[in-house]
N, C-alpha and C. Protein backbone atom coordinates (compact mmCIF):
# COMPACT_ATOMS: atom_id res chain seq x y z
N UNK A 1 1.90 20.27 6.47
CA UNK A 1 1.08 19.27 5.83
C UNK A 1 1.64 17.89 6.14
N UNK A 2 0.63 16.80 6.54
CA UNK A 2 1.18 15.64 6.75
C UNK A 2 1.61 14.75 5.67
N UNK A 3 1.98 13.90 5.53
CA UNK A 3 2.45 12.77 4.58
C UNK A 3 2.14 11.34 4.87
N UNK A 4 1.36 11.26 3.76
CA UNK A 4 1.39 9.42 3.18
C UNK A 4 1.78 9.28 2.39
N UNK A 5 3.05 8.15 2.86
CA UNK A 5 3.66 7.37 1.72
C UNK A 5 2.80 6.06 1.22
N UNK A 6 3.04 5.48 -0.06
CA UNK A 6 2.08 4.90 -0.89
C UNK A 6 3.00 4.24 -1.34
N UNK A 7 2.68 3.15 -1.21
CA UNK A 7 4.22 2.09 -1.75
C UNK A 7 3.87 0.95 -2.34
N UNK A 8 4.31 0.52 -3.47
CA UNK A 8 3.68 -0.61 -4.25
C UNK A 8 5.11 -2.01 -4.80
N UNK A 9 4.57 -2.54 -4.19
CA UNK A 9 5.49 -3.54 -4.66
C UNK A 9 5.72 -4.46 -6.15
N UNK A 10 6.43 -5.27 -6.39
CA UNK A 10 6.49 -6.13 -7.53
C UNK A 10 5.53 -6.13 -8.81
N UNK A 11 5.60 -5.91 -10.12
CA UNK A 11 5.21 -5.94 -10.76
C UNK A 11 3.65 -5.10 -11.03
N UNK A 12 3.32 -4.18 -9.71
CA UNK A 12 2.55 -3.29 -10.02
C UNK A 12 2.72 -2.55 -10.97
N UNK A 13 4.04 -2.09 -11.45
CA UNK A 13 4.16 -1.69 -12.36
C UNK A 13 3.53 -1.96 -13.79
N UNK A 14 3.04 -3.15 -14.08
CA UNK A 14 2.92 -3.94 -15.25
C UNK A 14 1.09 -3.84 -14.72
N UNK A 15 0.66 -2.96 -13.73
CA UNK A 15 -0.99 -2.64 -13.54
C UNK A 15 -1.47 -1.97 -14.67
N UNK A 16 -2.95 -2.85 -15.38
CA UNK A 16 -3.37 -2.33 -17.00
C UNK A 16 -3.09 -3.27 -17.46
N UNK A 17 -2.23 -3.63 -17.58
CA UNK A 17 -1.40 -4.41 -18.99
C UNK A 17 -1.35 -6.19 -17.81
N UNK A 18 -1.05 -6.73 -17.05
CA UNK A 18 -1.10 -7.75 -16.29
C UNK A 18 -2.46 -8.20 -15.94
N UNK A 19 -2.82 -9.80 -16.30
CA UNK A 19 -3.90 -10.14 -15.83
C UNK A 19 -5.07 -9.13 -15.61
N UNK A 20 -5.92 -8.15 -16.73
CA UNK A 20 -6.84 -7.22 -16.33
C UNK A 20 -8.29 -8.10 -15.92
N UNK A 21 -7.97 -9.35 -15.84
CA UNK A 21 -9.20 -10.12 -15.58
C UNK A 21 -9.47 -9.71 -14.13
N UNK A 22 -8.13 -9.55 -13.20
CA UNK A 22 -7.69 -9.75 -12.26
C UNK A 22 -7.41 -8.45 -11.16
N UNK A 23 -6.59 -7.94 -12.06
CA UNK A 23 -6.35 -6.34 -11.34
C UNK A 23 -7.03 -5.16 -12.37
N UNK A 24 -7.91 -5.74 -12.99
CA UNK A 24 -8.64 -4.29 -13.68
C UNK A 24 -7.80 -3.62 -15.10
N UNK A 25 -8.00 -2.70 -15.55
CA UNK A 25 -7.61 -2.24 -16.54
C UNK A 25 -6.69 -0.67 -16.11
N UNK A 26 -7.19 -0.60 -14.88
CA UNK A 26 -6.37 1.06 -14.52
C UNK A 26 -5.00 0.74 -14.41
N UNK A 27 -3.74 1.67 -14.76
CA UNK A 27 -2.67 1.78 -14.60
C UNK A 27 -2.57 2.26 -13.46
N UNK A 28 -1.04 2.18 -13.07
CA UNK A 28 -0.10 2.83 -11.93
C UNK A 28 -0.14 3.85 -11.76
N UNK A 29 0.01 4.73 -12.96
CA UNK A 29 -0.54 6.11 -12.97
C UNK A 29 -1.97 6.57 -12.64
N UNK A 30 -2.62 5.65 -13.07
CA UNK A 30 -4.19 6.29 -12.69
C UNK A 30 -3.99 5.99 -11.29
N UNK A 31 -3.86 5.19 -10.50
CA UNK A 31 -3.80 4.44 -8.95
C UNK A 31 -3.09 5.93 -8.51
N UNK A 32 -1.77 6.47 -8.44
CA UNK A 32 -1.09 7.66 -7.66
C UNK A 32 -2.34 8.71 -8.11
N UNK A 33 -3.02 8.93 -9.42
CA UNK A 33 -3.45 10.18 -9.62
C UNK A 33 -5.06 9.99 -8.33
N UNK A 34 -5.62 8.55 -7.93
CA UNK A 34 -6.38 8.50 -7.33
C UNK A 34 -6.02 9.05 -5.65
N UNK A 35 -5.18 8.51 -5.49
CA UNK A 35 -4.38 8.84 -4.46
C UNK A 35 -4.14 10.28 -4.18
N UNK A 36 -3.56 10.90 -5.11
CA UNK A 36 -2.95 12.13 -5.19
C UNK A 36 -4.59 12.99 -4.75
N UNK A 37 -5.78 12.47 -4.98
CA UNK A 37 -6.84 13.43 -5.15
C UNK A 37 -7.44 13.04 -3.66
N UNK A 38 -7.27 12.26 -3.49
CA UNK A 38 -8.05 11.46 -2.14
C UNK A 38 -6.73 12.65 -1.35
N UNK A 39 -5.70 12.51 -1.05
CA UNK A 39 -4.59 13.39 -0.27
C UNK A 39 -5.17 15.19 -0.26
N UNK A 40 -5.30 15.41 -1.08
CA UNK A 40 -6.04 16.81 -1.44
C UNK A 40 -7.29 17.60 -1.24
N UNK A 41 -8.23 15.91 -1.12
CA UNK A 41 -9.25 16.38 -0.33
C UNK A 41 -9.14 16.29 1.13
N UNK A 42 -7.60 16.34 1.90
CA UNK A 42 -8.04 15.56 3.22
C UNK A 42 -7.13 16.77 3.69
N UNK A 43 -5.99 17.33 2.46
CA UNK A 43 -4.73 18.57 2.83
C UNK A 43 -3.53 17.75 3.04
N UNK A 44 -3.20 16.76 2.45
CA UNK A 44 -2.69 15.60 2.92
C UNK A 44 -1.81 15.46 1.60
N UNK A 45 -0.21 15.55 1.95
CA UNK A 45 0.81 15.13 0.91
C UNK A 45 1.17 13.54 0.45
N UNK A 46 0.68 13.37 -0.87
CA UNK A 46 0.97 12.33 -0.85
C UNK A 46 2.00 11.73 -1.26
N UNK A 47 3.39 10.76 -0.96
CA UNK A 47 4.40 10.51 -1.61
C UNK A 47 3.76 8.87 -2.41
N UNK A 48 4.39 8.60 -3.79
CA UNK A 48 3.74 7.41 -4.34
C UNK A 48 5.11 6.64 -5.28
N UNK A 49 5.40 5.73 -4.71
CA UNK A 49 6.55 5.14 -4.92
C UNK A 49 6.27 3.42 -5.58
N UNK A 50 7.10 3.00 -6.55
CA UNK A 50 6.24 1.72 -6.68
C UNK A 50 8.68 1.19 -7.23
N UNK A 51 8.32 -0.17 -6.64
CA UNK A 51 9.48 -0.83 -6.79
C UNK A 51 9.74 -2.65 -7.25
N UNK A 52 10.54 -3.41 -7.87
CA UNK A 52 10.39 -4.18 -8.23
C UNK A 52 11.59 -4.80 -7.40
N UNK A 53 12.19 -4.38 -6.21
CA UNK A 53 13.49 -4.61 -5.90
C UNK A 53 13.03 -4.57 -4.40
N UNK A 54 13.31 -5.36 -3.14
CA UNK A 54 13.21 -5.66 -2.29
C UNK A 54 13.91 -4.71 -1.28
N UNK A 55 15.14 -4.50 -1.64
CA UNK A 55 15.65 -4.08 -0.80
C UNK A 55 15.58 -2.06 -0.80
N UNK A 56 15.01 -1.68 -1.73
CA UNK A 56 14.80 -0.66 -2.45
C UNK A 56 13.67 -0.33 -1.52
N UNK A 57 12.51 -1.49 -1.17
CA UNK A 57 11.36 -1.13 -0.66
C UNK A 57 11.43 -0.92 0.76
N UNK A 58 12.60 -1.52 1.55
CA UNK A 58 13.18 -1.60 2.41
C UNK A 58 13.57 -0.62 3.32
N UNK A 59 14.43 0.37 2.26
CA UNK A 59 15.01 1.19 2.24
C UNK A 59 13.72 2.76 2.39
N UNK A 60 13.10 2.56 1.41
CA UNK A 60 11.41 3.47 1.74
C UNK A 60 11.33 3.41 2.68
N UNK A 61 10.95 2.21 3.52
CA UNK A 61 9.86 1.89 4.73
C UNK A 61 10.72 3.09 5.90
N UNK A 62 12.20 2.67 6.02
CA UNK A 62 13.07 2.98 6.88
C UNK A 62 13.49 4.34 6.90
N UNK A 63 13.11 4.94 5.66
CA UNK A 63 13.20 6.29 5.45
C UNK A 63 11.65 7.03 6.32
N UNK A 64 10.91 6.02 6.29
CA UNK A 64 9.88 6.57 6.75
C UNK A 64 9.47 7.54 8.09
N UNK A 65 10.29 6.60 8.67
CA UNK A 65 10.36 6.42 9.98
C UNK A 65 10.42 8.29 10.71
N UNK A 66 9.72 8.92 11.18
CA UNK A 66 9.68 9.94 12.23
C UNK A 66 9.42 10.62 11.09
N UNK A 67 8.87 10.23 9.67
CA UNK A 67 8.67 11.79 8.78
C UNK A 67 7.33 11.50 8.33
N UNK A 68 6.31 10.40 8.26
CA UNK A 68 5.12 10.38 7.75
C UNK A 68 4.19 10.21 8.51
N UNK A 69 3.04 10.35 8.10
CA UNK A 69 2.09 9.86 9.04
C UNK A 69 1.29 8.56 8.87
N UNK A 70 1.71 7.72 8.03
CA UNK A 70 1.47 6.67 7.76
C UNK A 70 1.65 6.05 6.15
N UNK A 71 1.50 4.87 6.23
CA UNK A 71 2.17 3.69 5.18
C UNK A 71 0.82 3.52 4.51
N UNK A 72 0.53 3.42 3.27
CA UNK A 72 -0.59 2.32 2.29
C UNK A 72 0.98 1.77 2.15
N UNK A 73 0.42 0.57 1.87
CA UNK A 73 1.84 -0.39 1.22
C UNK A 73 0.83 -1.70 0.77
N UNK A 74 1.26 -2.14 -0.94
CA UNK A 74 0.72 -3.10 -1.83
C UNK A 74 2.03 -3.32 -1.74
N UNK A 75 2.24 -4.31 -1.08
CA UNK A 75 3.52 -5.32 -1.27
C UNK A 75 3.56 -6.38 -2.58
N UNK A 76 2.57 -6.65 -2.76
CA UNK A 76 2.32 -7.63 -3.97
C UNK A 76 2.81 -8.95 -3.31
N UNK A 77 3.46 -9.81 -4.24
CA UNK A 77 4.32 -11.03 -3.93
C UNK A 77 5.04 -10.84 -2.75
N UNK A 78 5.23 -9.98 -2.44
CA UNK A 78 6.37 -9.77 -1.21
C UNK A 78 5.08 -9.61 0.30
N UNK A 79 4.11 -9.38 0.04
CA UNK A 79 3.59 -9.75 0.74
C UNK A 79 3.29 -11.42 1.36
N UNK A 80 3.34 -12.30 1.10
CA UNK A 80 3.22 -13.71 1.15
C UNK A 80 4.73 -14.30 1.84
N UNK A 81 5.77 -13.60 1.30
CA UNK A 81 7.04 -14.01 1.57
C UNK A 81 8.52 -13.58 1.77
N UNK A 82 8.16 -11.68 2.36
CA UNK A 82 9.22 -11.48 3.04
C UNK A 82 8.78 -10.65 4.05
N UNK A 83 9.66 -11.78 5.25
CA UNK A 83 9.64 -11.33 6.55
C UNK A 83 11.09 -9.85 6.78
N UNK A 84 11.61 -9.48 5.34
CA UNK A 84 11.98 -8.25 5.79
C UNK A 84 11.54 -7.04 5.90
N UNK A 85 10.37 -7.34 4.65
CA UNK A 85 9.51 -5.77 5.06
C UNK A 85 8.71 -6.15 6.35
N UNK A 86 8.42 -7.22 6.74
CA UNK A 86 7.70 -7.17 8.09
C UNK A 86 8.19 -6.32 9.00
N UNK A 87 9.44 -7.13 9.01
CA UNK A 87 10.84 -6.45 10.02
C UNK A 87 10.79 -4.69 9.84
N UNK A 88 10.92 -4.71 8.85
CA UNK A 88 11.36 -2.83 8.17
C UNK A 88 10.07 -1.97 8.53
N UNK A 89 8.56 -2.54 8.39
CA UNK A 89 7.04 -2.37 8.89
C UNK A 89 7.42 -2.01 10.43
N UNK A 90 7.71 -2.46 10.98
CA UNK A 90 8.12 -2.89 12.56
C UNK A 90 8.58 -1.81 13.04
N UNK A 91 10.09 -2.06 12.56
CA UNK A 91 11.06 -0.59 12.58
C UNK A 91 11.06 0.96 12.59
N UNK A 92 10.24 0.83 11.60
CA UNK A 92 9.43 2.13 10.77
C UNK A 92 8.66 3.24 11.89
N UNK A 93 7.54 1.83 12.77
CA UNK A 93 7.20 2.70 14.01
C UNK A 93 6.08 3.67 13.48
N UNK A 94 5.40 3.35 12.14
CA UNK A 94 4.60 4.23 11.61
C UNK A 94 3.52 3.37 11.15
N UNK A 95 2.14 3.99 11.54
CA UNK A 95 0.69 3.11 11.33
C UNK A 95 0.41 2.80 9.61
N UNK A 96 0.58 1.11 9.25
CA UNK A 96 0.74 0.91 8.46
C UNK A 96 -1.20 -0.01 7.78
N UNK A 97 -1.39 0.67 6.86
CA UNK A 97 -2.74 0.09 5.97
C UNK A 97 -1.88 -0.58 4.91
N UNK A 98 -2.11 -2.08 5.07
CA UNK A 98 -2.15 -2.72 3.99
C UNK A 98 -3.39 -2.81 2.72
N UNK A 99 -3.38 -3.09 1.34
CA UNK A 99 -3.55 -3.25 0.19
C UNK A 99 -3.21 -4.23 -0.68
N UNK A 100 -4.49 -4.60 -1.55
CA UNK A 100 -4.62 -5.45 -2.27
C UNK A 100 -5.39 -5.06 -3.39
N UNK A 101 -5.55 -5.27 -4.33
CA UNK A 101 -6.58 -4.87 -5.26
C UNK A 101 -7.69 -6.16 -5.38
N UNK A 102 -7.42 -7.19 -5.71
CA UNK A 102 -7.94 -8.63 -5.34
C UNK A 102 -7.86 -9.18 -4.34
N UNK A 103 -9.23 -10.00 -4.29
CA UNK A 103 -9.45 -10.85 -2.76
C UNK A 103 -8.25 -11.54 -2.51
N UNK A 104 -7.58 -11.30 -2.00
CA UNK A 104 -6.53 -12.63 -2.10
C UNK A 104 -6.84 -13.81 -1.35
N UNK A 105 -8.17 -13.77 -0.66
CA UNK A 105 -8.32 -14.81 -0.11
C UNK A 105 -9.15 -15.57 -1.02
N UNK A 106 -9.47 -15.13 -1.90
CA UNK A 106 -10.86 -16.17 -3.45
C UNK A 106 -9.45 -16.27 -4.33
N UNK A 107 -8.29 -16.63 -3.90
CA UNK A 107 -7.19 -17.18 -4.97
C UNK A 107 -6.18 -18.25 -4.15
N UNK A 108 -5.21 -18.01 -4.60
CA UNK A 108 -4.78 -19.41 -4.18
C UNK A 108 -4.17 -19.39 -2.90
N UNK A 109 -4.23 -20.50 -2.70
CA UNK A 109 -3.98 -20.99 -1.17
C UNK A 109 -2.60 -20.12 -0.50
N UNK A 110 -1.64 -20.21 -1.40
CA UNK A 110 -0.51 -19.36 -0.90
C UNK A 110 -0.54 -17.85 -0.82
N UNK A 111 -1.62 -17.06 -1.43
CA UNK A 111 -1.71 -16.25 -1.13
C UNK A 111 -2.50 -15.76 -0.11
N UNK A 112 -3.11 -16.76 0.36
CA UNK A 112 -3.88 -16.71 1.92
C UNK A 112 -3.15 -16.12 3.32
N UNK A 113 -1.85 -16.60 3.14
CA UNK A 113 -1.31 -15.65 4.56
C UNK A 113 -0.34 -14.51 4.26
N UNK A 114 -0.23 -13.61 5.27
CA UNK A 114 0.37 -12.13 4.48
C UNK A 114 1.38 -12.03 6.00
N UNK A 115 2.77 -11.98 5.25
CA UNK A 115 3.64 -11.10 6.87
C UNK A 115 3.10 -9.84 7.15
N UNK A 116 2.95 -8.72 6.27
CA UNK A 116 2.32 -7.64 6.49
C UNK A 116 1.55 -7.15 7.11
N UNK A 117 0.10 -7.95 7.00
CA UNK A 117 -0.65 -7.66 8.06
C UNK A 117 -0.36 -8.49 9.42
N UNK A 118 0.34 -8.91 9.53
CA UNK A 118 0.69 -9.35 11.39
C UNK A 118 1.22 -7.90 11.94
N UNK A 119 1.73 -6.68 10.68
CA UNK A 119 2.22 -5.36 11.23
C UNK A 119 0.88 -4.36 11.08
N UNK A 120 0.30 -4.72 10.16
CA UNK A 120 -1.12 -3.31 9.56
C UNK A 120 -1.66 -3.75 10.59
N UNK A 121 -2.28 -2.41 10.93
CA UNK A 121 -3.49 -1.95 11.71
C UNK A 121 -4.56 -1.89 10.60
N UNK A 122 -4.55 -2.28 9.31
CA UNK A 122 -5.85 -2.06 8.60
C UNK A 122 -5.68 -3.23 7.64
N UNK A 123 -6.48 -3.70 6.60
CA UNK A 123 -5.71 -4.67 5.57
C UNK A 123 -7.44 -4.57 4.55
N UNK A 124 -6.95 -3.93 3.48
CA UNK A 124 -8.03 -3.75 2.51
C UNK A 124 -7.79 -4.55 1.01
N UNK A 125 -8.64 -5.81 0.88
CA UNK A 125 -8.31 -6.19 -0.40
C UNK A 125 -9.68 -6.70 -1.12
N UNK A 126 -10.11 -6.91 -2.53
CA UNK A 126 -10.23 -6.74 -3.20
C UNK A 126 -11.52 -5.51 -3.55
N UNK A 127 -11.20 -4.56 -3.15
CA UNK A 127 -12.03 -3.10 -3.74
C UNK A 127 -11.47 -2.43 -4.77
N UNK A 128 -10.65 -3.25 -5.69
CA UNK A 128 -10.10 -2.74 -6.72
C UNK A 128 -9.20 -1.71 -6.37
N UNK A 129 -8.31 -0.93 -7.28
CA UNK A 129 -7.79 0.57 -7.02
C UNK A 129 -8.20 1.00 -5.97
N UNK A 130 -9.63 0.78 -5.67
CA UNK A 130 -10.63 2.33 -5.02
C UNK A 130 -10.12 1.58 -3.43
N UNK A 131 -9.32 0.91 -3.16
CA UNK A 131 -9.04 0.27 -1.91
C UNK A 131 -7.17 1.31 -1.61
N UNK A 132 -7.24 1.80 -2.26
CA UNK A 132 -6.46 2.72 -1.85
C UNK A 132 -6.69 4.26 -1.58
N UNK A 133 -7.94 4.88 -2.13
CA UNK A 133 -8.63 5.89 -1.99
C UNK A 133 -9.09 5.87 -0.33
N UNK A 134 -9.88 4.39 -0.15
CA UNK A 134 -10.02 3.68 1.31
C UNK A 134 -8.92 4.31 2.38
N UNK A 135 -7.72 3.41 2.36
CA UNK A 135 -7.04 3.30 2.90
C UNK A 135 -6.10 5.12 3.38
N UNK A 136 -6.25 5.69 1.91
CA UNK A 136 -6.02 7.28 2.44
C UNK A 136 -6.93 8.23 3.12
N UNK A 137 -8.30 7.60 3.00
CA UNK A 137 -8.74 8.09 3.72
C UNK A 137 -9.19 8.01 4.92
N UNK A 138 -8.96 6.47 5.40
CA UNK A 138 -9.00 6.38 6.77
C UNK A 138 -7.86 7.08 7.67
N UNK A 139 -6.64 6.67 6.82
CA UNK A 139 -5.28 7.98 7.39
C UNK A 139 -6.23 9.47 8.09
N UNK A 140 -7.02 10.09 7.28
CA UNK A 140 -7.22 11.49 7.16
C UNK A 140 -8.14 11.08 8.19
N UNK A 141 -8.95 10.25 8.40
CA UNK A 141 -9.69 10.66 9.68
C UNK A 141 -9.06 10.03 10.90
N UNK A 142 -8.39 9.48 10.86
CA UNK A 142 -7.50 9.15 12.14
C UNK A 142 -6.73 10.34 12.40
N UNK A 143 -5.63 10.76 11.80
CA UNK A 143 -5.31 12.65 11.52
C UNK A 143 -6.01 13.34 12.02
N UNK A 144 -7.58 13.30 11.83
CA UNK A 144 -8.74 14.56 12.46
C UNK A 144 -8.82 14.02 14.02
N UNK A 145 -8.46 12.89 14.43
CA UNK A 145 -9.24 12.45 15.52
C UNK A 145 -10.44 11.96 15.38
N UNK A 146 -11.06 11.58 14.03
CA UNK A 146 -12.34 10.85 14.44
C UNK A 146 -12.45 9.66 14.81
């Protein structure tokens, strides 16, 4: 069975309860259990990891490397401003879909450019949660060959 790792950065944790104007009312937990079902319909293991620590996320990416078949990664804040997960994205050597839950381009100006996607081959933002259902399932048909 193949593997997607699912990786969430900064303060996702605090998803539900943070700005629900913004990121909705679903938790972290509901987000992996979406995930987890989207993986199941495809036969597809999903790993779902969420971190508030940089170098922690780092450390994921690099683990990745020759064991998955691809990255969702919601970098959050760390998307905008570290060029080490770019670097670690890079390294990794594994087809990476970026995530957003919000447009980030209908917000503020600094959140307009992303290191991340200069590495994703995909970049899905504001479809709410369901932009990670997306993103696993384009994995699964790239996997089939379609």
């Amino acid at each position: 069975m193949k593997t997607v790792l699912v990786l969430n950065g900064p303060n996702l944790n605090m998803l539900g309860l943070r700005q629900p104007e913004v990121y909705g009312r679903e938790t972290l937990a509901d987000v992996e259990a979406l995930c987890r079902a989207a993986g199941a319909r495809h036969d597809l293991a999903i790993e779902f990891q969420q971190t508030n620590h940089e170098g922690q996320m780092i450390d994921w990416i690099h683990q990745a490397r020759g064991r998955v078949a691809g990255i969702v990664i919601n970098p959050g804040a760390w998307t905008h401003t570290s060029v080490a997960i770019h670097d670690a994205l890079i390294a990794a050597e594994v087809p990476v879909i970026e995530v957003h839950i919000s447009n980030v381009h209908r917000r503020e100006a600094f959140r307009h450019h992303s290191y991340v996607s200069l590495v994703a081959q995909s970049v899905l933002a504001g479809f709410g949660t369901h932009g990670y259902v997306l993103a696993v399932d384009h994995f699964a048909r790239q996997l089939q060959g379609a």
